[in-house]
C-alpha atoms as a PDB file:
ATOM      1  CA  UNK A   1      13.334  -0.876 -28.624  1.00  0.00           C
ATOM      2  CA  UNK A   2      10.637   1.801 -30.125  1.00  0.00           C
ATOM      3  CA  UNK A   3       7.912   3.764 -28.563  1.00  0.00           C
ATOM      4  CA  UNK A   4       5.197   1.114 -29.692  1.00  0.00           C
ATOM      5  CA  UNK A   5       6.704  -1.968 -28.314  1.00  0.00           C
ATOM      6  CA  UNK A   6       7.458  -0.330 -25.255  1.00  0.00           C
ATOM      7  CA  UNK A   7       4.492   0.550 -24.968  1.00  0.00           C
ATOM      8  CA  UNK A   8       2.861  -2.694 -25.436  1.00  0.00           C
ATOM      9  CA  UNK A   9       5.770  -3.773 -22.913  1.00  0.00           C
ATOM     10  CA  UNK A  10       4.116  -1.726 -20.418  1.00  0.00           C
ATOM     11  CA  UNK A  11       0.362  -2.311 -21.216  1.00  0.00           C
ATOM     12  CA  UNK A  12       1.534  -6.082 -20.785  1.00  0.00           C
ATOM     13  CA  UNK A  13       2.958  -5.722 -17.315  1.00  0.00           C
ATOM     14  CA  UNK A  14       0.028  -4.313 -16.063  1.00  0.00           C
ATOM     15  CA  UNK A  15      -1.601  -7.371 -16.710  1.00  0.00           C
ATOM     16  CA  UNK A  16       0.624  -9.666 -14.030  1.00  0.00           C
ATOM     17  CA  UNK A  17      -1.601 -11.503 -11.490  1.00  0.00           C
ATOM     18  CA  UNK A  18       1.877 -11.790  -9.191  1.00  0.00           C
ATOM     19  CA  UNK A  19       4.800  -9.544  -8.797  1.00  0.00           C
ATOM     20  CA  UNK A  20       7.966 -10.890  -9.826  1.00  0.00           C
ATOM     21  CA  UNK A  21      10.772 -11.527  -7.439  1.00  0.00           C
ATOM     22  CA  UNK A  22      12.197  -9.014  -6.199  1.00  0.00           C
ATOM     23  CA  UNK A  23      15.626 -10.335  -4.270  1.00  0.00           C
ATOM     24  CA  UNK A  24      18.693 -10.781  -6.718  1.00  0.00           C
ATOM     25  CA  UNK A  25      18.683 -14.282  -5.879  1.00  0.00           C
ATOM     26  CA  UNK A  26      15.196 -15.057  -6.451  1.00  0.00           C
ATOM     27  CA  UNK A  27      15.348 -12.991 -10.330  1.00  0.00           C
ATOM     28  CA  UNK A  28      18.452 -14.836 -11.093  1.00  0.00           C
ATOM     29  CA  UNK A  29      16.839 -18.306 -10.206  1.00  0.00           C
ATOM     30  CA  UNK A  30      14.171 -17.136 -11.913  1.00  0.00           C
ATOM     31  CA  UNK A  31      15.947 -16.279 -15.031  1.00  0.00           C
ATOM     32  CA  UNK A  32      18.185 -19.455 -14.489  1.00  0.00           C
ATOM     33  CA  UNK A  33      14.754 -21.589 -14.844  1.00  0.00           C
ATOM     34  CA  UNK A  34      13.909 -19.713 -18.122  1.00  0.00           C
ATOM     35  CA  UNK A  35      17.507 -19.548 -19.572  1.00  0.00           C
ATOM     36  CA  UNK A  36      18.753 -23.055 -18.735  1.00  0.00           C
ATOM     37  CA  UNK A  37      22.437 -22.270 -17.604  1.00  0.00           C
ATOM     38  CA  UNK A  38      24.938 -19.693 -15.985  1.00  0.00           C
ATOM     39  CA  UNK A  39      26.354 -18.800 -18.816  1.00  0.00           C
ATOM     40  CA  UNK A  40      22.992 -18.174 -20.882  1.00  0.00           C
ATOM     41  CA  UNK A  41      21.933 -15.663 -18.282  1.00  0.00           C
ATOM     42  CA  UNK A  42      25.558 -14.334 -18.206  1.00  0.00           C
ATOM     43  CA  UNK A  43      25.030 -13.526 -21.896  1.00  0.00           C
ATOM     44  CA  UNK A  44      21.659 -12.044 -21.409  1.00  0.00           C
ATOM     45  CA  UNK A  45      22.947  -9.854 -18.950  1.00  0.00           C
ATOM     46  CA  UNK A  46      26.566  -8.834 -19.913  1.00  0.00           C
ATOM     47  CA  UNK A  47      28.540 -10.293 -17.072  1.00  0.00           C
ATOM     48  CA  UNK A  48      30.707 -13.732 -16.205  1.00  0.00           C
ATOM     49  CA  UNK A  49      28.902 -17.030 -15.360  1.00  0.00           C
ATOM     50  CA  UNK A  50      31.131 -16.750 -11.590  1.00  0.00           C
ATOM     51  CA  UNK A  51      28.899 -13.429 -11.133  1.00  0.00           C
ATOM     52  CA  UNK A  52      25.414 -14.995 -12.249  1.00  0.00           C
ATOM     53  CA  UNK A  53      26.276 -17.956  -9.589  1.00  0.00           C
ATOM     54  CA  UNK A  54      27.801 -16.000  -7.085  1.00  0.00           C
ATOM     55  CA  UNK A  55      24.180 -13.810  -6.974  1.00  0.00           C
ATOM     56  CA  UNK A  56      22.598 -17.739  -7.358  1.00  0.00           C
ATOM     57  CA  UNK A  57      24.344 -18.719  -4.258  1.00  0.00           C
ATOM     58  CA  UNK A  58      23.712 -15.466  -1.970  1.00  0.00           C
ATOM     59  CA  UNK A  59      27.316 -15.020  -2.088  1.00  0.00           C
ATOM     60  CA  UNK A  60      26.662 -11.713  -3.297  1.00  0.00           C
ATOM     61  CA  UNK A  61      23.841  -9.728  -2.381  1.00  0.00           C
ATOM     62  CA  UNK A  62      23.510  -6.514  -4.342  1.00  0.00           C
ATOM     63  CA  UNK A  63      24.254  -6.442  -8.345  1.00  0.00           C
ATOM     64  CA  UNK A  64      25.637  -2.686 -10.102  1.00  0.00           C
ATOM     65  CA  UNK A  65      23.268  -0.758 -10.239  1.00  0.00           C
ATOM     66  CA  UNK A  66      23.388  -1.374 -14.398  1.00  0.00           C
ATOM     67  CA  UNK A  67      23.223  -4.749 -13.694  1.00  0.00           C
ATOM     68  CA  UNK A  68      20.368  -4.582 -11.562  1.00  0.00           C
ATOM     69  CA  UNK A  69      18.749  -2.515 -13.949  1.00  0.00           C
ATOM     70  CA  UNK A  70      19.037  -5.653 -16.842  1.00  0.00           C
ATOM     71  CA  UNK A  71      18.352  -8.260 -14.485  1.00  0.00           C
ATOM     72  CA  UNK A  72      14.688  -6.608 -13.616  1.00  0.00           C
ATOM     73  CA  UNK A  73      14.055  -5.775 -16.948  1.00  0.00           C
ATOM     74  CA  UNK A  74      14.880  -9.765 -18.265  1.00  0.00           C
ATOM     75  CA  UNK A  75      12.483 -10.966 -15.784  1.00  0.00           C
ATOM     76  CA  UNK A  76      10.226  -8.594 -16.057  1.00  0.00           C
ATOM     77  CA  UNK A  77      10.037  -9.307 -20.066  1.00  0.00           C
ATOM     78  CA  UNK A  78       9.735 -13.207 -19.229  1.00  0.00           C
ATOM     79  CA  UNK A  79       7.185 -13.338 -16.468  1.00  0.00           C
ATOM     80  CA  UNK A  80       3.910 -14.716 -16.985  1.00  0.00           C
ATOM     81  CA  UNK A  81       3.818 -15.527 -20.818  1.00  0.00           C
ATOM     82  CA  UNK A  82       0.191 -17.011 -20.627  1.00  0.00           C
ATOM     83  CA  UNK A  83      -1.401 -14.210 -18.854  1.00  0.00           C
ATOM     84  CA  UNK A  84      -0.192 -11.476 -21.454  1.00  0.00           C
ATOM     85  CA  UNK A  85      -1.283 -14.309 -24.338  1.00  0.00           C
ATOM     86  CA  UNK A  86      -4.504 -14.010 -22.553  1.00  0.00           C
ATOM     87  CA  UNK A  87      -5.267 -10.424 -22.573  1.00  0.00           C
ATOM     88  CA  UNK A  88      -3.773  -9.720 -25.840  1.00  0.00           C
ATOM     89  CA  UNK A  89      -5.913 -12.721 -27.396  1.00  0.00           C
ATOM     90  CA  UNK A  90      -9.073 -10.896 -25.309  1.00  0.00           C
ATOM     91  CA  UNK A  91      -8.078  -7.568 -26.772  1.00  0.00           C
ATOM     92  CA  UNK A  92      -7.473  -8.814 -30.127  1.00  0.00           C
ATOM     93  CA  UNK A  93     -10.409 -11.361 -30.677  1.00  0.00           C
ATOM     94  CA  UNK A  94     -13.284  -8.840 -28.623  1.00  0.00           C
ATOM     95  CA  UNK A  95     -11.761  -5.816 -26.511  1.00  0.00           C
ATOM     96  CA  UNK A  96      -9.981  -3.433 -28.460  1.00  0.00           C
ATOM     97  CA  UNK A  97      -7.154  -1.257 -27.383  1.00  0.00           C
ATOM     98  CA  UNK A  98      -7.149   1.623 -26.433  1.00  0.00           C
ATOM     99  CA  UNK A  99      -4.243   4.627 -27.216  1.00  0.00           C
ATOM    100  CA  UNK A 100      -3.143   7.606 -25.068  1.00  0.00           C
ATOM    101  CA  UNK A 101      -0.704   9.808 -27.228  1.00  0.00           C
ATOM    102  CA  UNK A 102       0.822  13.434 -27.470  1.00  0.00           C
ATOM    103  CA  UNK A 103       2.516  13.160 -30.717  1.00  0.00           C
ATOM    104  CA  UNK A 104       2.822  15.772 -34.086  1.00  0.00           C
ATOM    105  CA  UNK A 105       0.517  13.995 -36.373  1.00  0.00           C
ATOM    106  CA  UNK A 106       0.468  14.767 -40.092  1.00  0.00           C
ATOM    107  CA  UNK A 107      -1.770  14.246 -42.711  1.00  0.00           C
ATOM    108  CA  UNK A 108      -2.790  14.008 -46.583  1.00  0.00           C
ATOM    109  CA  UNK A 109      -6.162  15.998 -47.332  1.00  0.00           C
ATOM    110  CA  UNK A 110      -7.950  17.852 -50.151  1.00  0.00           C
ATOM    111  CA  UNK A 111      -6.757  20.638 -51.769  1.00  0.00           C
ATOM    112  CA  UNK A 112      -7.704  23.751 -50.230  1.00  0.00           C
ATOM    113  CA  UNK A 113      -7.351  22.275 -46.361  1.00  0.00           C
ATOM    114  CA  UNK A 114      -4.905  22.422 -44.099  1.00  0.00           C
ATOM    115  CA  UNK A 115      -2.245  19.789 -44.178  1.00  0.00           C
ATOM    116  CA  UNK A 116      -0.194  20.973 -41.281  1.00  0.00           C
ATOM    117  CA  UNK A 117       1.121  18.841 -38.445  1.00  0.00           C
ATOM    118  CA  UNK A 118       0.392  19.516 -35.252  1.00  0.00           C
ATOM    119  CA  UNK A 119       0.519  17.772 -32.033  1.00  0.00           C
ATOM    120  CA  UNK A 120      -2.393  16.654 -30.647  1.00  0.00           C
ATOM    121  CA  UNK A 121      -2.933  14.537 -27.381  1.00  0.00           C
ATOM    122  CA  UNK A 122      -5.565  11.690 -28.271  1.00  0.00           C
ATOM    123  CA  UNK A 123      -6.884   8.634 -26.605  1.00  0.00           C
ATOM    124  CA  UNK A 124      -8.844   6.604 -29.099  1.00  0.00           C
ATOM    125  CA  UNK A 125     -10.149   3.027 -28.380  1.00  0.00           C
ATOM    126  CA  UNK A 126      -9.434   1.186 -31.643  1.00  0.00           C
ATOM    127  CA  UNK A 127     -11.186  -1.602 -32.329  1.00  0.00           C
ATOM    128  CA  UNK A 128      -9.986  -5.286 -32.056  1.00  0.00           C
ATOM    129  CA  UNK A 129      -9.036  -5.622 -35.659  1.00  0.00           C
ATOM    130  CA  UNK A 130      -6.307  -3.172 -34.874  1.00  0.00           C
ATOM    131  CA  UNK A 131      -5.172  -4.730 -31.580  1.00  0.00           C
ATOM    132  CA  UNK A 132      -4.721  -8.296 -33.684  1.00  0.00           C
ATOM    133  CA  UNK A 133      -3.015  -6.679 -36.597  1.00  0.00           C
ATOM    134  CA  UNK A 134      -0.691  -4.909 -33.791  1.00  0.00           C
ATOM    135  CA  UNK A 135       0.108  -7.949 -32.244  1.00  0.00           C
ATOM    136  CA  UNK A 136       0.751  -9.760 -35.280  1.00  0.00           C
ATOM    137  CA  UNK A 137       3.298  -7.273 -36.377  1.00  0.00           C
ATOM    138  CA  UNK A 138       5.066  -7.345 -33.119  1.00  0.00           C
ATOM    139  CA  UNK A 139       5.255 -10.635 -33.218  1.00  0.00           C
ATOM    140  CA  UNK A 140       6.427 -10.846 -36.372  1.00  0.00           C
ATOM    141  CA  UNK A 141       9.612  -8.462 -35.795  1.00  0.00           C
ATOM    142  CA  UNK A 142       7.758  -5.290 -37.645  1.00  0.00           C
ATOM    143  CA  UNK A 143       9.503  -2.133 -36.993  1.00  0.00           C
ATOM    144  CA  UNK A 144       8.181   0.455 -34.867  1.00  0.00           C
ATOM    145  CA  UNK A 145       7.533   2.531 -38.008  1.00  0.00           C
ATOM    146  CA  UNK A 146       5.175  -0.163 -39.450  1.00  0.00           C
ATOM    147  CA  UNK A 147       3.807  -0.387 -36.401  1.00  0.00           C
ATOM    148  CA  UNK A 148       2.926   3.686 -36.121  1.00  0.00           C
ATOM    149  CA  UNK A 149       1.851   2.676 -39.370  1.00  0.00           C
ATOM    150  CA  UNK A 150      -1.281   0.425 -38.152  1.00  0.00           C
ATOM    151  CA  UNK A 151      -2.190   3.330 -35.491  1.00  0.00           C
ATOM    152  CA  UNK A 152      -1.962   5.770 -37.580  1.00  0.00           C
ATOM    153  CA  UNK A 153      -4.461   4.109 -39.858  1.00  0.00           C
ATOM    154  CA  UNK A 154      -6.856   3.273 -37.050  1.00  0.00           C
ATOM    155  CA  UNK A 155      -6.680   7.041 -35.644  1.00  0.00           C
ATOM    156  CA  UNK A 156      -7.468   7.846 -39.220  1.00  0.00           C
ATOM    157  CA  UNK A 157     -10.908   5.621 -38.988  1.00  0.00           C
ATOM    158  CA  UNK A 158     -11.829   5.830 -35.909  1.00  0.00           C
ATOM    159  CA  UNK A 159     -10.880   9.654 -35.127  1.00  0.00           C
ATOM    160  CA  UNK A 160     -10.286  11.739 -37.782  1.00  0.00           C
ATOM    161  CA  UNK A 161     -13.231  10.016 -40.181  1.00  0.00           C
ATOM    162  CA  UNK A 162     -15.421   8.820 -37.252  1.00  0.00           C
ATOM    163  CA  UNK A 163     -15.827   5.770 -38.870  1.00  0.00           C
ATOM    164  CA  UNK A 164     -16.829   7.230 -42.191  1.00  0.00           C
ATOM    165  CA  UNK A 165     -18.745  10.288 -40.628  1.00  0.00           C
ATOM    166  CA  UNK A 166     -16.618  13.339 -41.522  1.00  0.00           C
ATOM    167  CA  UNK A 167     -13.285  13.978 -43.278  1.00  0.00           C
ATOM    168  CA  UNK A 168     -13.587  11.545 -46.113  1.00  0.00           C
ATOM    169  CA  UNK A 169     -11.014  13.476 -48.482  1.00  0.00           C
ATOM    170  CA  UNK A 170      -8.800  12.610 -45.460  1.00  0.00           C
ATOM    171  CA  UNK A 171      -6.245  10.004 -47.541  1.00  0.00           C
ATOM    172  CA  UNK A 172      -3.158   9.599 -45.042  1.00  0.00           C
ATOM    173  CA  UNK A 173      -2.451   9.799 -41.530  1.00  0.00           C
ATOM    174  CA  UNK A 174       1.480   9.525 -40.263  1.00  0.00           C
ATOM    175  CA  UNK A 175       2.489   9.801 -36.417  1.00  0.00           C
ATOM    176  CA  UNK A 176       5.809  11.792 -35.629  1.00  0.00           C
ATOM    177  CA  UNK A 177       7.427  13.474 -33.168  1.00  0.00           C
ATOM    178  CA  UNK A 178       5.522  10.866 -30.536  1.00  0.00           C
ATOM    179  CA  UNK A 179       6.128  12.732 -26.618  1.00  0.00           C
ATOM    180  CA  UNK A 180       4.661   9.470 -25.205  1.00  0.00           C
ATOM    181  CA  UNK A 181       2.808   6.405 -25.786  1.00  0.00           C
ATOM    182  CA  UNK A 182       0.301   4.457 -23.570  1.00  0.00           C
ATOM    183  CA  UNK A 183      -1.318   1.549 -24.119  1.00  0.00           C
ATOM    184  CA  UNK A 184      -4.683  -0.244 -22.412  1.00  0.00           C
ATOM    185  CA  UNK A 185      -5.760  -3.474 -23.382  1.00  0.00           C
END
């Protein structure tokens, strides 16, 4: 995907009130539920209808470990729509998010200042405007660049200018190089 909506992804799972199944049979009735059919899971997952009702029936017990690997991550991705709707409508409407990051940031200043990238290891709470606008754009298929984009911007506020405090010549912030990503909402 990107290193913003997997990190959303994650942020999101922390949120479960119940694990997901764990058995192969209980994930692939699961995903059956969600999917509809055999062969819509088969599709999701790369292998034959016979092998998506073959795990369905017990008849086999243990998937590849590749296989495995999708099945977990297509539950995972599915379960419990409402309660991530929940906590991203809390985080978006009064909570904020907040943004652990080691990544080279970059930036437009004055003349005279130095401009040079570095990498820096922040975590900024950004205010809810900036969790709804985030949301929005994943939602709305935005890349992962747009979606630096609308971080970047809110590091450059909240941050950098300390919400209008310091650094006012400050006139673009860009993310790059990100090490890794974490999200708290």
């Amino acid at each position: 995907m990107g290193e913003i909506k997997d990190a959303i992804e994650r942020a999101d799972r922390e949120s479960f009130t119940r694990q997901p199944p764990k058995t192969l049979k209980g994930q692939i009735g699961y995903l059956l539920k969600q999917l509809g059919s055999a062969k819509a899971v088969a599709a999701e997952l790369g292998v034959t209808a016979d092998s998506v009702n073959r795990y369905r029936r017990g008849a086999r017990k243990h998937a590849r470990a590749d296989v495995a690997s999708k099945i977990d991550d297509a539950v995972r991705a599915r379960w419990q729509p409402q309660v991530r709707k929940r906590r991203q409508k809390q985080a978006a409407a009064s909570g904020g998010i907040t943004v652990e990051t080691r990544a080279r940031f970059g930036y437009t200043a004055a003349v005279g200042t130095t401009d040079d990238g570095r990498f820096r290891r922040l975590t900024v709470h950004l205010p809810p405007e900036y969790a709804r606008r985030l949301f929005d754009a994943r939602e709305a298929g935005a890349s992962d660049q747009q979606m630096r984009g609308i971080i970047a911007e809110g590091f450059k506020e909240i941050y950098f200018q300390d919400g209008g405090g310091r650094a006012m010549g400050l006139s673009d912030v860009a993310i790059n190089d990100i090490d890794y990503m974490d999200f708290d909402f």
